[in-house]
C-alpha atoms as a PDB file:
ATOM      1  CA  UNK A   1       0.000   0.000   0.000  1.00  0.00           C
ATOM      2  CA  UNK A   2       2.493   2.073   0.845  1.00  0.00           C
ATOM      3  CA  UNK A   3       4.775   1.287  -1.952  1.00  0.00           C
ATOM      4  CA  UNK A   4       2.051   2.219  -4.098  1.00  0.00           C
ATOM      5  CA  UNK A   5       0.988   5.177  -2.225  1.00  0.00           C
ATOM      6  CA  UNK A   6       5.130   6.660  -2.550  1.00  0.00           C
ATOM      7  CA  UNK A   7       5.085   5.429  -6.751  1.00  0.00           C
ATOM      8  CA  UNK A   8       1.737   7.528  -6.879  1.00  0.00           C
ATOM      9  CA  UNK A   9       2.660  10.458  -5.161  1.00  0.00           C
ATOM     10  CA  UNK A  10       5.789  10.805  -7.334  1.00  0.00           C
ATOM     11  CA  UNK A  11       4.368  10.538 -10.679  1.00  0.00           C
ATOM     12  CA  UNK A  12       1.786  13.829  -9.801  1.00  0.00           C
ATOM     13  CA  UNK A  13       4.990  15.333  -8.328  1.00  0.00           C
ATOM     14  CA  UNK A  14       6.245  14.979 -11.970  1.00  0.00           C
ATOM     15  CA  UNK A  15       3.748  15.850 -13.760  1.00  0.00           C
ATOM     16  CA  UNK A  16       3.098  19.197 -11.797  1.00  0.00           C
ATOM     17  CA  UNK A  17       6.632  19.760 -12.659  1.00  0.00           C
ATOM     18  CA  UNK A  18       6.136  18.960 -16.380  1.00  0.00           C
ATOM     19  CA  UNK A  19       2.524  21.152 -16.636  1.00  0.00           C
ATOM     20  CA  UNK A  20       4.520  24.411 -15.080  1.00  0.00           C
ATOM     21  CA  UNK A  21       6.756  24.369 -18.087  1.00  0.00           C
ATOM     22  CA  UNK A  22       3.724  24.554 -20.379  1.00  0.00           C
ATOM     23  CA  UNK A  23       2.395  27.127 -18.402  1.00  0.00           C
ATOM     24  CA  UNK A  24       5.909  29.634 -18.423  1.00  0.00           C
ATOM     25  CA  UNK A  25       5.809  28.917 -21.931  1.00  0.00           C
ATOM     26  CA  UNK A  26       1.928  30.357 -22.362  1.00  0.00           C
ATOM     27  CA  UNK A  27       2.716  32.664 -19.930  1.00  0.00           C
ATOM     28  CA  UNK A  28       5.513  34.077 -22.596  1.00  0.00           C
ATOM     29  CA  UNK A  29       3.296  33.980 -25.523  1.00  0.00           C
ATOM     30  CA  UNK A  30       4.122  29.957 -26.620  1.00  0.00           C
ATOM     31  CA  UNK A  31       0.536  28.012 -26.646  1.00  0.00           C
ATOM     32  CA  UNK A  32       2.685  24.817 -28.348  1.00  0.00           C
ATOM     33  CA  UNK A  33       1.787  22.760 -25.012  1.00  0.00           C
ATOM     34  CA  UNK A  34      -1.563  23.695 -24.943  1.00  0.00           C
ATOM     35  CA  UNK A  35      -2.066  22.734 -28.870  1.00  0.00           C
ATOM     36  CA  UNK A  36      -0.084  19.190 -27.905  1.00  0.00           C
ATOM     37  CA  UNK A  37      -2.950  18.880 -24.580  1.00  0.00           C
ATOM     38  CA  UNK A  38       0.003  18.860 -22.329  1.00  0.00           C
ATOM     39  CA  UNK A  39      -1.125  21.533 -19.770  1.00  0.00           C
ATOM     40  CA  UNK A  40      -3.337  18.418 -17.581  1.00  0.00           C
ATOM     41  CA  UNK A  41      -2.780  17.362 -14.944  1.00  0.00           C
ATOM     42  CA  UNK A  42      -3.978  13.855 -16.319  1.00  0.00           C
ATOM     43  CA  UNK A  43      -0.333  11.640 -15.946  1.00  0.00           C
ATOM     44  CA  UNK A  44      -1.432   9.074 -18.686  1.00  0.00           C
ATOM     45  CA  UNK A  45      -0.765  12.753 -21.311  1.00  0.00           C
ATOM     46  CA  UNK A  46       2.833  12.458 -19.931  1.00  0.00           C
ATOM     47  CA  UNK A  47       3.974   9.365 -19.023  1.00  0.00           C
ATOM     48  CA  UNK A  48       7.268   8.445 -20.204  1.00  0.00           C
ATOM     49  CA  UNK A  49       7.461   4.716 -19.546  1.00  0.00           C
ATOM     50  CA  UNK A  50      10.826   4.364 -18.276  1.00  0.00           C
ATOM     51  CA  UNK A  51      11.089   7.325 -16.258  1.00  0.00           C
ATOM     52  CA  UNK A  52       8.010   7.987 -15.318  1.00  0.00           C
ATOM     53  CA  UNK A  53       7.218   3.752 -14.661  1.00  0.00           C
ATOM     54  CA  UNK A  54       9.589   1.841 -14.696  1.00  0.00           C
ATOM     55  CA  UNK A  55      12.695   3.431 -13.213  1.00  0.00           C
ATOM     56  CA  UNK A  56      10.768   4.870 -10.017  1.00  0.00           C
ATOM     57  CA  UNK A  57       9.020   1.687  -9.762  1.00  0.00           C
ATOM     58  CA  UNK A  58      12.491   0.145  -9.716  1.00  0.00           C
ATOM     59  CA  UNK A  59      13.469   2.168  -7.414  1.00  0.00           C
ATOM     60  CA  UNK A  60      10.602   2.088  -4.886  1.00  0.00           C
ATOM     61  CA  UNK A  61      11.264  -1.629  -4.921  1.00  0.00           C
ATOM     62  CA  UNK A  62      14.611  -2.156  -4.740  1.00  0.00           C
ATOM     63  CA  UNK A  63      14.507   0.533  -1.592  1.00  0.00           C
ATOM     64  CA  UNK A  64      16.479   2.839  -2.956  1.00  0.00           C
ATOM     65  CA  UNK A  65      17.954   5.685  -0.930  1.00  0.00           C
ATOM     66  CA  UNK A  66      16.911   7.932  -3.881  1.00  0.00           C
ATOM     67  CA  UNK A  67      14.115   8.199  -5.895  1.00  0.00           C
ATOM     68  CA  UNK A  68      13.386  10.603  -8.961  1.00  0.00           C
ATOM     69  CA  UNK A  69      12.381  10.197 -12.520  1.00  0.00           C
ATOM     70  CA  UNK A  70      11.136  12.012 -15.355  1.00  0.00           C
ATOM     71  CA  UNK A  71       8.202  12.938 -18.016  1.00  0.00           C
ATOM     72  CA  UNK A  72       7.617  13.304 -21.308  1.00  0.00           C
ATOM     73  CA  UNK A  73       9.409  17.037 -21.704  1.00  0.00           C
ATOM     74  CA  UNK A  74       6.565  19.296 -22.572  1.00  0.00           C
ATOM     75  CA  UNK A  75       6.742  20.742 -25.978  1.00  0.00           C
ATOM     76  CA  UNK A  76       7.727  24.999 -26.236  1.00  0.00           C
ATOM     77  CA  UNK A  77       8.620  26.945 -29.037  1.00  0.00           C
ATOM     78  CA  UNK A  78      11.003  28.594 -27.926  1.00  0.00           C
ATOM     79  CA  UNK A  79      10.920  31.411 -30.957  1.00  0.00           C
ATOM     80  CA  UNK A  80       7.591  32.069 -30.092  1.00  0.00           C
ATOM     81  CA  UNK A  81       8.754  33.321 -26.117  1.00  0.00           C
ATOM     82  CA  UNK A  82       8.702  36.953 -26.018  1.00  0.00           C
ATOM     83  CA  UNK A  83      11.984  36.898 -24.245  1.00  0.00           C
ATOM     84  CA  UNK A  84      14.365  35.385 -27.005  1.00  0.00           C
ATOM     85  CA  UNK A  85      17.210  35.519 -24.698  1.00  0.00           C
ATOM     86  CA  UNK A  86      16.131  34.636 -20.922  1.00  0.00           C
ATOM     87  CA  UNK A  87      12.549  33.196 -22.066  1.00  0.00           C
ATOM     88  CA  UNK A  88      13.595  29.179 -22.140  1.00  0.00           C
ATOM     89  CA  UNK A  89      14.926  29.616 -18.674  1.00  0.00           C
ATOM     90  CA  UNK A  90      12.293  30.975 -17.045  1.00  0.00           C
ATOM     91  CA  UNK A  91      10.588  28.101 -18.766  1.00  0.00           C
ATOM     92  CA  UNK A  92      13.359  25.728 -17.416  1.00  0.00           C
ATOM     93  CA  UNK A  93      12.915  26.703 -13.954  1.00  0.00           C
ATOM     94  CA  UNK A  94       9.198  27.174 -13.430  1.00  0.00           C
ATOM     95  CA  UNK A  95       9.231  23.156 -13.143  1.00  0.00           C
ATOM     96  CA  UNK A  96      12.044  23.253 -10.357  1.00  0.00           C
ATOM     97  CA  UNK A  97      10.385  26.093  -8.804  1.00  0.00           C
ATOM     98  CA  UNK A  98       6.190  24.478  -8.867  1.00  0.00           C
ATOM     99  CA  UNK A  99       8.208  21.503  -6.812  1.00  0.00           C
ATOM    100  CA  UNK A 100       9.887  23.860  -4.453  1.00  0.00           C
ATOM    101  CA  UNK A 101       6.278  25.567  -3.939  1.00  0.00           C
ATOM    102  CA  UNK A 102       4.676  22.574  -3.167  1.00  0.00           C
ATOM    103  CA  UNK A 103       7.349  21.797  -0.354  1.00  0.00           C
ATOM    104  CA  UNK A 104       6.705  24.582   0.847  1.00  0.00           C
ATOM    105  CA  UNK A 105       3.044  23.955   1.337  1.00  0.00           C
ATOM    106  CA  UNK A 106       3.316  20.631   2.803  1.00  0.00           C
ATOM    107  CA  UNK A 107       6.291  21.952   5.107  1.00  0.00           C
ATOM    108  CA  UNK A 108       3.704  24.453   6.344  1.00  0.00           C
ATOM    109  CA  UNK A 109       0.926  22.047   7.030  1.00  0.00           C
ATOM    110  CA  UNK A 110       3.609  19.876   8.731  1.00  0.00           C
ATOM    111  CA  UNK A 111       4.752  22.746  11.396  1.00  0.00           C
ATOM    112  CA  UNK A 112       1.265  23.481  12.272  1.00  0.00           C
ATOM    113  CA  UNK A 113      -0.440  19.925  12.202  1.00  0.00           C
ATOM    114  CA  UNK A 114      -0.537  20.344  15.588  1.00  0.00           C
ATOM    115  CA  UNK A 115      -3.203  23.265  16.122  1.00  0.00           C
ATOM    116  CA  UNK A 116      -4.948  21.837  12.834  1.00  0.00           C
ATOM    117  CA  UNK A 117      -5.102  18.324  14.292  1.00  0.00           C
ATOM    118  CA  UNK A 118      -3.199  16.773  11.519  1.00  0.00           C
ATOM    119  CA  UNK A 119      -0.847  14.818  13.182  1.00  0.00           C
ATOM    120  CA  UNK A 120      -1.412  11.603  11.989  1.00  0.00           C
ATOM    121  CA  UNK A 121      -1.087  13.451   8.101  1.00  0.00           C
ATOM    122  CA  UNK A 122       2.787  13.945   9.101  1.00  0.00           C
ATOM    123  CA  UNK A 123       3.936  11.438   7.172  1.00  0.00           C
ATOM    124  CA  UNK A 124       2.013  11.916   4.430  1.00  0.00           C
ATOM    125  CA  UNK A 125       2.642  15.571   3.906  1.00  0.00           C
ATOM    126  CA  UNK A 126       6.722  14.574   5.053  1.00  0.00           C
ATOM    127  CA  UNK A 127       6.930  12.277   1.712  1.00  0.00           C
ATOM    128  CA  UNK A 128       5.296  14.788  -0.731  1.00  0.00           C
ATOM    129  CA  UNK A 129       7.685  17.604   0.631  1.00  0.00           C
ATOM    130  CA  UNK A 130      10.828  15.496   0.434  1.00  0.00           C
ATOM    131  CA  UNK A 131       9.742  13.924  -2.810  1.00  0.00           C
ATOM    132  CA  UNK A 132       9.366  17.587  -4.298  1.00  0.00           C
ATOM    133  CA  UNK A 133      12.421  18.595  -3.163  1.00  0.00           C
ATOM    134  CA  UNK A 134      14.709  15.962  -4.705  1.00  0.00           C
ATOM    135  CA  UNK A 135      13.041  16.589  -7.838  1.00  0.00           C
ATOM    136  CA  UNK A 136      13.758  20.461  -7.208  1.00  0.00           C
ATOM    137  CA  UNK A 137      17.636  20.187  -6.866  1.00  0.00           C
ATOM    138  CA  UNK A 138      18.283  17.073  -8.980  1.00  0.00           C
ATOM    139  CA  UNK A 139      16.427  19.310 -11.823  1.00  0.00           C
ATOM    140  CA  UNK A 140      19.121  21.793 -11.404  1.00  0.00           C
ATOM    141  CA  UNK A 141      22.055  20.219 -11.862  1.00  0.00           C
ATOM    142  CA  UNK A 142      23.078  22.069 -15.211  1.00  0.00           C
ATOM    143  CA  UNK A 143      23.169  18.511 -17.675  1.00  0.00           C
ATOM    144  CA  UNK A 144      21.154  18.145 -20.334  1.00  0.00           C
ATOM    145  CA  UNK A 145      18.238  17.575 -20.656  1.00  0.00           C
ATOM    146  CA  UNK A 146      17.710  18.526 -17.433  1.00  0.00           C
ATOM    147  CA  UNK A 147      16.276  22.035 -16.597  1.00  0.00           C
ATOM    148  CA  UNK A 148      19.467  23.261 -14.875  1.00  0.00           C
ATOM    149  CA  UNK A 149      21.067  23.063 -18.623  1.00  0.00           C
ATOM    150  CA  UNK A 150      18.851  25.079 -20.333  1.00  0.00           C
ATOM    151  CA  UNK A 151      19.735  27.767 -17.195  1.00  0.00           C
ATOM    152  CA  UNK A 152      23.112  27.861 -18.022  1.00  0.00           C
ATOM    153  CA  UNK A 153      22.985  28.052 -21.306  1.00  0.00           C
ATOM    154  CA  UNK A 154      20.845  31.388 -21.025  1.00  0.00           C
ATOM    155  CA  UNK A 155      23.319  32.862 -18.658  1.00  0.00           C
ATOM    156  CA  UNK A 156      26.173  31.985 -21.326  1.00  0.00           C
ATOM    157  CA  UNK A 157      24.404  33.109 -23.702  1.00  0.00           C
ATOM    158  CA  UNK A 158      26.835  34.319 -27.344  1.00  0.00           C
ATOM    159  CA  UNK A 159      29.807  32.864 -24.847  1.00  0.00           C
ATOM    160  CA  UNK A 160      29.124  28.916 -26.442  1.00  0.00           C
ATOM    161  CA  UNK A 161      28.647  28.216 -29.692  1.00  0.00           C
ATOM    162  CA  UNK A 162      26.224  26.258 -31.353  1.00  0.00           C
ATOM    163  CA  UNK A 163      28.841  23.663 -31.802  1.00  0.00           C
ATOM    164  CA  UNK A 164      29.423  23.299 -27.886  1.00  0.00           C
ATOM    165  CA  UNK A 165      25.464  23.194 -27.053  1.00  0.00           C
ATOM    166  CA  UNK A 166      24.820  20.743 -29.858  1.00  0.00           C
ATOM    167  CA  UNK A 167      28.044  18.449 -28.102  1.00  0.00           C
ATOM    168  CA  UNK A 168      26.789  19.185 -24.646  1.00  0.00           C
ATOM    169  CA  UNK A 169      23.015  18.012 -25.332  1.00  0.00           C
ATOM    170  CA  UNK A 170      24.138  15.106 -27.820  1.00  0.00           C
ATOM    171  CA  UNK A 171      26.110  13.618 -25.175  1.00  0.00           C
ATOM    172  CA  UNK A 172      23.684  14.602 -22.005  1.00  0.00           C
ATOM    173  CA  UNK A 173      22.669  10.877 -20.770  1.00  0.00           C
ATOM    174  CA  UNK A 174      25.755  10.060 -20.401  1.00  0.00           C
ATOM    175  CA  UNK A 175      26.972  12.805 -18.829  1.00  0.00           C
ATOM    176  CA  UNK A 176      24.142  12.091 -16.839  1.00  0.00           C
ATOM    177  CA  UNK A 177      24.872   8.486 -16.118  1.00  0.00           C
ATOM    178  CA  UNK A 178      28.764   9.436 -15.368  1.00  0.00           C
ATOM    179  CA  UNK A 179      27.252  11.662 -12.601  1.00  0.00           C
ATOM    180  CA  UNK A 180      25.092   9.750 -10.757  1.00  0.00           C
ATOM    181  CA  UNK A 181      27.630   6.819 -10.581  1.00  0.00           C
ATOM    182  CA  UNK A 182      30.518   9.519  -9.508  1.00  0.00           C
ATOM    183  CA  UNK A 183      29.013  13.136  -8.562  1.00  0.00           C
ATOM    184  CA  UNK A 184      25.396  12.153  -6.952  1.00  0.00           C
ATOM    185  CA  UNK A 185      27.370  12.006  -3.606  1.00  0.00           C
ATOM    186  CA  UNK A 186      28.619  15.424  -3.689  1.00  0.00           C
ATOM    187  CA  UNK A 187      24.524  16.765  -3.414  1.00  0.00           C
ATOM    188  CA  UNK A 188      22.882  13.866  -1.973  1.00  0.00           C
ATOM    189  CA  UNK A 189      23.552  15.727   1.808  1.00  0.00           C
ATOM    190  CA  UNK A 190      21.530  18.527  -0.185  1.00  0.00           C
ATOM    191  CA  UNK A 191      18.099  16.581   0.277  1.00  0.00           C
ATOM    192  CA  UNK A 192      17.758  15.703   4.074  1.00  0.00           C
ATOM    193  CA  UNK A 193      19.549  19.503   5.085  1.00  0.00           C
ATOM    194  CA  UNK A 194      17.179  21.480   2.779  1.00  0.00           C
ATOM    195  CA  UNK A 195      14.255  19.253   3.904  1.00  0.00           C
ATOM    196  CA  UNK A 196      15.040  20.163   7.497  1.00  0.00           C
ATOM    197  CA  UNK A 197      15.020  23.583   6.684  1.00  0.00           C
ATOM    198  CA  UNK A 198      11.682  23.653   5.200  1.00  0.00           C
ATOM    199  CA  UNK A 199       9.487  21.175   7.128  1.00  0.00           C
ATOM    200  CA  UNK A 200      11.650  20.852  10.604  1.00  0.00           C
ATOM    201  CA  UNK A 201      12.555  18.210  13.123  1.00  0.00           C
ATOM    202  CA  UNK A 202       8.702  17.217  12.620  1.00  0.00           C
ATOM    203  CA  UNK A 203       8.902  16.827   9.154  1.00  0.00           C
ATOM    204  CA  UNK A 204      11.963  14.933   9.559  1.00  0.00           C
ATOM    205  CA  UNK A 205      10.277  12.420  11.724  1.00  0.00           C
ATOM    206  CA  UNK A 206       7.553  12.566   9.406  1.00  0.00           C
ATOM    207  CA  UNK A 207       9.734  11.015   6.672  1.00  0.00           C
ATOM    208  CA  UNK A 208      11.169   8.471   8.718  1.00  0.00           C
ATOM    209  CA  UNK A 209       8.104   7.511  10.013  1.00  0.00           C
ATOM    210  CA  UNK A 210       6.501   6.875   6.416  1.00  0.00           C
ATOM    211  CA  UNK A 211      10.069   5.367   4.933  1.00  0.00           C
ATOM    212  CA  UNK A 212       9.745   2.962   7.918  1.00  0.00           C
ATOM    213  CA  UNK A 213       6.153   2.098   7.213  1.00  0.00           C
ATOM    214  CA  UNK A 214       7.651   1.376   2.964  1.00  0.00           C
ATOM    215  CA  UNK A 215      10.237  -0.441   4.246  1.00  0.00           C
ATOM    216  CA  UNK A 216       7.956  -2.778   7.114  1.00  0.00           C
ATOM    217  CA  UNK A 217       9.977  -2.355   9.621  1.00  0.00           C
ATOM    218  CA  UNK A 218       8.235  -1.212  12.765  1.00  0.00           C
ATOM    219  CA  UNK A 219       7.657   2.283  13.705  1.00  0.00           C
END
């Protein structure tokens, strides 16, 4: 159940990410998401099915101690964005930043589940903080296709040529690949320390509480 309940709340934690691009891009003056019927919040429109299936479900199962994965990238013109030069970056981060919101939200329902007699939702709100929070950070790690690439390549701007971004994007799953097997370490202390900071000691034993409860070990 609670396997199931984790695999769940991930996938709408993706997809909220995914529909925020769409809605930068419209935002700019780009409907190309809206024509393609990407701005739902219905995950069957964006399911990729290895990231968004398989390799979360993997993970879930095989208890991993992290847990992300991806959607189909939501389609933006970006010649269409009113801002030629910053527009695909606000684009880029508007996913990172709809995940970082919705920490925020849950961390604030976690501090005062007390006075709102939500303690037993702890756990529940604990997960879909932490949850949005990976996804926030690992997003920004500037690889491609990843939105923290398409961030850096607006602040470089005329400083790479086409020939660079064409090498850096051809080659971005491996790149990829090469840093979660080497680099992942170096921002994995990222997750737990800005989780503590949002949703407190509370939310903290939140998260244990429910990763106890996935793994069936006792409280």
């Amino acid at each position: 159940m609670f396997t199931l309940l984790y695999f769940v709340i991930l996938i709408f934690c993706i997809v909220i990410h995914e529909v925020s691009h769409g809605l930068a891009a419209k935002a700019q003056g780009d409907d190309t998401a809206e024509y393609a019927g990407r701005l739902t919040l219905n995950p069957v429109r964006h399911i990729d099915p290895i990231g968004t299936v398989l390799l979360p479900l993997f993970l879930v199962l095989t208890r991993s101690p992290i847990v992300f994965g991806w959607a189909l990238p939501v389609p933006f013109n970006p010649l269409n964005l009113r801002n030629q030069r910053w527009g695909p970056a606000f684009v880029a981060i508007a996913g990172p930043f709809s995940n970082l919101t919705l920490a925020a939200l849950f961390s604030v329902l976690i501090r005062f589940a007390s006075p709102l007699g939500l303690e037993s939702a702890v756990p529940f709100f604990a997960v879909i903080a932490y949850l949005n929070i990976v996804l926030a950070l690992f997003n920004l790690v500037p690889i491609p296709p990843l939105d923290g690439s398409k961030i850096l390549l607006a602040v470089a701007g005329n400083r790479m040529s086409w020939e660079t971004i064409a090498l850096f994007e051809r080659y971005g799953i491996m790149l990829i690949i090469l840093f979660l097997f080497f680099a992942f370490p170096l921002i994995q202390p990222l997750f737990p320390k800005t989780f503590l900071l949002f949703a407190g000691p509370d939310g903290l034993a939140g998260l244990e509480t429910f990763l106890s409860l996935l793994k069936g070990l006792p409280r």
